[in-house]
N, C-alpha and C. Protein backbone atom coordinates (compact mmCIF):
# COMPACT_ATOMS: atom_id res chain seq x y z
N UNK A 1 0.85 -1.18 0.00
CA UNK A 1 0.00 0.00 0.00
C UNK A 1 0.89 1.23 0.00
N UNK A 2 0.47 2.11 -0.88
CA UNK A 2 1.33 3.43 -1.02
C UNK A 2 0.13 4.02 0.16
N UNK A 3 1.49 5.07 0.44
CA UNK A 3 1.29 6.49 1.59
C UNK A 3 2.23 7.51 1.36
N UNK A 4 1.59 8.35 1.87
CA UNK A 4 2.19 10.09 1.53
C UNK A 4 2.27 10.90 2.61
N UNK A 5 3.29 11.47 3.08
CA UNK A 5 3.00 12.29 4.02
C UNK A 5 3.87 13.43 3.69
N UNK A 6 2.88 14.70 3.19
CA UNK A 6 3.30 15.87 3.20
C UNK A 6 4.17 16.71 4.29
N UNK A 7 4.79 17.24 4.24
CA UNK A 7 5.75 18.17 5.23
C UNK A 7 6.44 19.62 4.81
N UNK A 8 5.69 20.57 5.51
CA UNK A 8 5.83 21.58 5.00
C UNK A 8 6.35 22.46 6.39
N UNK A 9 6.50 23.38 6.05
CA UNK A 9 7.43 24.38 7.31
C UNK A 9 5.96 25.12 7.74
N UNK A 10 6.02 25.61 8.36
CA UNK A 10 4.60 25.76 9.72
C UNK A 10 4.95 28.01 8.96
N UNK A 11 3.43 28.41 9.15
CA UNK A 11 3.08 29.39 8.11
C UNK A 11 4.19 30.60 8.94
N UNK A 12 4.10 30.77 10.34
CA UNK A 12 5.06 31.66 10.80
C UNK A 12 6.46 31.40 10.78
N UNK A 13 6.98 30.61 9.86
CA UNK A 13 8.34 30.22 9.93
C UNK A 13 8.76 31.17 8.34
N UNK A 14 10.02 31.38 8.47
CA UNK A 14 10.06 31.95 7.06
C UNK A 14 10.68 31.05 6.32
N UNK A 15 10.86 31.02 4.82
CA UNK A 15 11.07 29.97 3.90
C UNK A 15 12.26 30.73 2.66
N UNK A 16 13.62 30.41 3.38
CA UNK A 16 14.68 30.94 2.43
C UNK A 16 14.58 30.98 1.00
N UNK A 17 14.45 29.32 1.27
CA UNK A 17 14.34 28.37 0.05
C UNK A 17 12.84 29.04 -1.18
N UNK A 18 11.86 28.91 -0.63
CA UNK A 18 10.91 29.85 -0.95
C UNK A 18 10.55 31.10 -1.56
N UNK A 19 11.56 32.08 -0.80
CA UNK A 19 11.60 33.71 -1.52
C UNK A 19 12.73 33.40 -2.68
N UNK A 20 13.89 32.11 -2.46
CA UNK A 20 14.70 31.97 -3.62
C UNK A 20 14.14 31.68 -4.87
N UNK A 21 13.36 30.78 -4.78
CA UNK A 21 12.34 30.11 -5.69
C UNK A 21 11.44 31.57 -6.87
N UNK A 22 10.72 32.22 -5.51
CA UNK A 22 9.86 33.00 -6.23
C UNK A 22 10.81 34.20 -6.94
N UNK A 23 11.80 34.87 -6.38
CA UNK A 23 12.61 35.42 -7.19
C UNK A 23 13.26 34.84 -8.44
N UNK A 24 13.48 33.77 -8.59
CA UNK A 24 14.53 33.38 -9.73
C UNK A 24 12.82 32.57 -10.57
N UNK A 25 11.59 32.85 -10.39
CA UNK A 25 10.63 32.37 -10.97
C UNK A 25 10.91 33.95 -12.17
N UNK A 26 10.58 35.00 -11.01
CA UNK A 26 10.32 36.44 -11.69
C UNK A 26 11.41 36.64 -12.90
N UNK A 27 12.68 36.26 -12.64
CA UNK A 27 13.79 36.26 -13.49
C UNK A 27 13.97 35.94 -14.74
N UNK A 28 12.78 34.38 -14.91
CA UNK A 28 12.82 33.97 -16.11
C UNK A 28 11.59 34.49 -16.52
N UNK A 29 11.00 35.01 -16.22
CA UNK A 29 9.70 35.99 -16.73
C UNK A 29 8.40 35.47 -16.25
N UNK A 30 8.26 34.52 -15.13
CA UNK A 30 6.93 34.15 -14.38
C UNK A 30 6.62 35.24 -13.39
N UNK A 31 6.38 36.22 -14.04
CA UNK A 31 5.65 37.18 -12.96
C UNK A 31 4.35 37.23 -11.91
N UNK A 32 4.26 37.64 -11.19
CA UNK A 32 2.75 37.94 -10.35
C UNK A 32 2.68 36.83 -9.31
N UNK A 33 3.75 36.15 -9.45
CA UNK A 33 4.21 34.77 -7.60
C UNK A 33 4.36 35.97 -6.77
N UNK A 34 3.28 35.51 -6.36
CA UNK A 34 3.67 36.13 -4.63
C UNK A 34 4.64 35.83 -3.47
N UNK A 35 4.15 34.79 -3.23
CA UNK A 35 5.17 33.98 -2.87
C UNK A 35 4.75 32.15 -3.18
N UNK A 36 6.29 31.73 -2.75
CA UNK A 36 6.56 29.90 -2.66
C UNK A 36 7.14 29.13 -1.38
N UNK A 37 6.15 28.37 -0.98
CA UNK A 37 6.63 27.32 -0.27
C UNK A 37 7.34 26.07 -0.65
N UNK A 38 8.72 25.89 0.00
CA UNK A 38 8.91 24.92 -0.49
C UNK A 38 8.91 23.81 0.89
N UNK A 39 8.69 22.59 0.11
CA UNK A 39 8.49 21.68 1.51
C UNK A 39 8.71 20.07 0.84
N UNK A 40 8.35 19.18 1.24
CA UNK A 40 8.97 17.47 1.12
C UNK A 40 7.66 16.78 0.61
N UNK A 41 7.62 15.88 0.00
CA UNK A 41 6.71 14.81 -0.28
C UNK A 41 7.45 13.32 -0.03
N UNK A 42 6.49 12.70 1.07
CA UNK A 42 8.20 11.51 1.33
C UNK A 42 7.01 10.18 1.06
N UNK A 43 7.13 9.72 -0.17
CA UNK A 43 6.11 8.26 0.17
C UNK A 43 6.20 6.76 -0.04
N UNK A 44 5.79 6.44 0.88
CA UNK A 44 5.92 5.10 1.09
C UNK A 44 5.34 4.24 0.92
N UNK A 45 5.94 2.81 0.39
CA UNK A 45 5.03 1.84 0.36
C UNK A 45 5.40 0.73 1.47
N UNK A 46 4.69 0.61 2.25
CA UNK A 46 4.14 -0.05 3.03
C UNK A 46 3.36 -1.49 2.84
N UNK A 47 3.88 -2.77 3.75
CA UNK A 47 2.97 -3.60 3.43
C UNK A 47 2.05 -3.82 3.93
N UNK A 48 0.84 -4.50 3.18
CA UNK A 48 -0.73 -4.60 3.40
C UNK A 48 -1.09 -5.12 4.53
N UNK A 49 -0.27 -5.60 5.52
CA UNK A 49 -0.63 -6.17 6.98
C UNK A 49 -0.76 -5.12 7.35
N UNK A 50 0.19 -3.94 7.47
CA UNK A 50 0.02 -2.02 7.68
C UNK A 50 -0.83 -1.83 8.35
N UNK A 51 -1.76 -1.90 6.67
CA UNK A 51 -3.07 -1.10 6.62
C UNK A 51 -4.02 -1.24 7.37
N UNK A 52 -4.22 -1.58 8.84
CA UNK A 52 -5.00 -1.74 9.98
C UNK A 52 -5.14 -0.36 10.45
N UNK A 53 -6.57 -0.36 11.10
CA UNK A 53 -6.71 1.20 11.65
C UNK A 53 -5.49 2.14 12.52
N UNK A 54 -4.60 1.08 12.47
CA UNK A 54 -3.61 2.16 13.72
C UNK A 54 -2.58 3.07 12.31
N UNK A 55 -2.87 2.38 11.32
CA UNK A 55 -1.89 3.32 10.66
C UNK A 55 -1.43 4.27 10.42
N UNK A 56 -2.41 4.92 10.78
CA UNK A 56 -2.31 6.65 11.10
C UNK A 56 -1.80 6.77 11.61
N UNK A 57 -1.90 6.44 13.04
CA UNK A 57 -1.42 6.71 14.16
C UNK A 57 0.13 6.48 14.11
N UNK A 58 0.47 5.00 13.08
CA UNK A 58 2.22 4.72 13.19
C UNK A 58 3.10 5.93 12.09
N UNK A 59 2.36 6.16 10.97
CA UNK A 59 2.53 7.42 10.31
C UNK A 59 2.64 8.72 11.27
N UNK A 60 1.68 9.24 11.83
CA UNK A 60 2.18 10.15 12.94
C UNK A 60 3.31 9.67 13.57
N UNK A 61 3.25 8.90 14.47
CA UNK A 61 4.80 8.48 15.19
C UNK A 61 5.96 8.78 14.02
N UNK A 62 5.96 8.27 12.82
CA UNK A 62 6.94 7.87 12.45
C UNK A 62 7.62 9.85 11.96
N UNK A 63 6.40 10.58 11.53
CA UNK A 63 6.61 11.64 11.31
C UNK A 63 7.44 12.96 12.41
N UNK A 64 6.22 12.35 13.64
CA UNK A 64 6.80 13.25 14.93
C UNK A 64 7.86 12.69 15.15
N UNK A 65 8.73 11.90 14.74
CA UNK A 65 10.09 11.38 15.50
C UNK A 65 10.96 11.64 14.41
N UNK A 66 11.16 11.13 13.36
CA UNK A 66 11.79 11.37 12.06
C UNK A 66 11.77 12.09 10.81
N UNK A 67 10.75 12.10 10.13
CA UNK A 67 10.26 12.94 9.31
C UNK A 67 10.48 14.30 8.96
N UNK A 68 9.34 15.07 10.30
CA UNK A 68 9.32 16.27 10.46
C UNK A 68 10.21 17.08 11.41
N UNK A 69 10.55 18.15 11.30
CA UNK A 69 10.75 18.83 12.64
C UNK A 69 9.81 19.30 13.27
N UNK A 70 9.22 18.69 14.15
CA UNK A 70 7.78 19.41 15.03
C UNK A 70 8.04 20.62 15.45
N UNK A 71 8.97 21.15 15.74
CA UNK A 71 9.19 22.76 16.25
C UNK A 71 9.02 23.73 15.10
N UNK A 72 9.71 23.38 13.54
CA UNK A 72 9.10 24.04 12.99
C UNK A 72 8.78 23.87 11.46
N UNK A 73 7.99 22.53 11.67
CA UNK A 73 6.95 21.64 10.21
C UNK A 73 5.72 21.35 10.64
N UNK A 74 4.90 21.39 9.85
CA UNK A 74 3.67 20.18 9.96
C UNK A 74 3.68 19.51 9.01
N UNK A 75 3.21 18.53 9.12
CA UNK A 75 2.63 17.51 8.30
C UNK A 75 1.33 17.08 7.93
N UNK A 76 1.11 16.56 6.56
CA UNK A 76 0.10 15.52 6.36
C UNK A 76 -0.13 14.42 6.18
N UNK A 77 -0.71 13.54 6.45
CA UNK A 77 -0.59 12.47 6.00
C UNK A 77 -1.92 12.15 4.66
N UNK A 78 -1.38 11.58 3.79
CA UNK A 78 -2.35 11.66 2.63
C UNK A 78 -2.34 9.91 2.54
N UNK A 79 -3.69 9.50 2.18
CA UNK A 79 -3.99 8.22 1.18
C UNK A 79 -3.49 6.96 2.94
């Protein structure tokens, strides 16, 4: 079973990587970006024994411990 868990930097954090992005967008002539987040898509396949209701829950764990930086990411978990 595929899984996805989004991870993005949390909205009051600022995003270097981000204002780099949207500037060098404007450069090649993509005007009117406001701004860009940049952030991770990490996904996994997992086997089908997994897929029991706690999976969420081991996806969270696996995120709050490794994944993300909880101080300053959130995450999603998708699918």
């Amino acid at each position: 079973m595929k899984v996805t868990v989004l991870v993005r930097l949390k909205s009051e954090v600022l995003d270097p990587q981000g204002d780099a992005v949207r500037r060098a967008l404007g450069k090649l002539g993509f005007e009117g970006v406001r701004s860009v987040r940049v952030g991770k898509l990490i996904e996994m396949d997992v086997e089908d024994g997994l897929a029991g209701p706690d999976l969420k829950a081991r996806l969270a764990k696996m995120a709050d411990e490794m994944l993300a930086n909880p101080v300053i990411e959130d995450y999603e978990i998708v699918g």
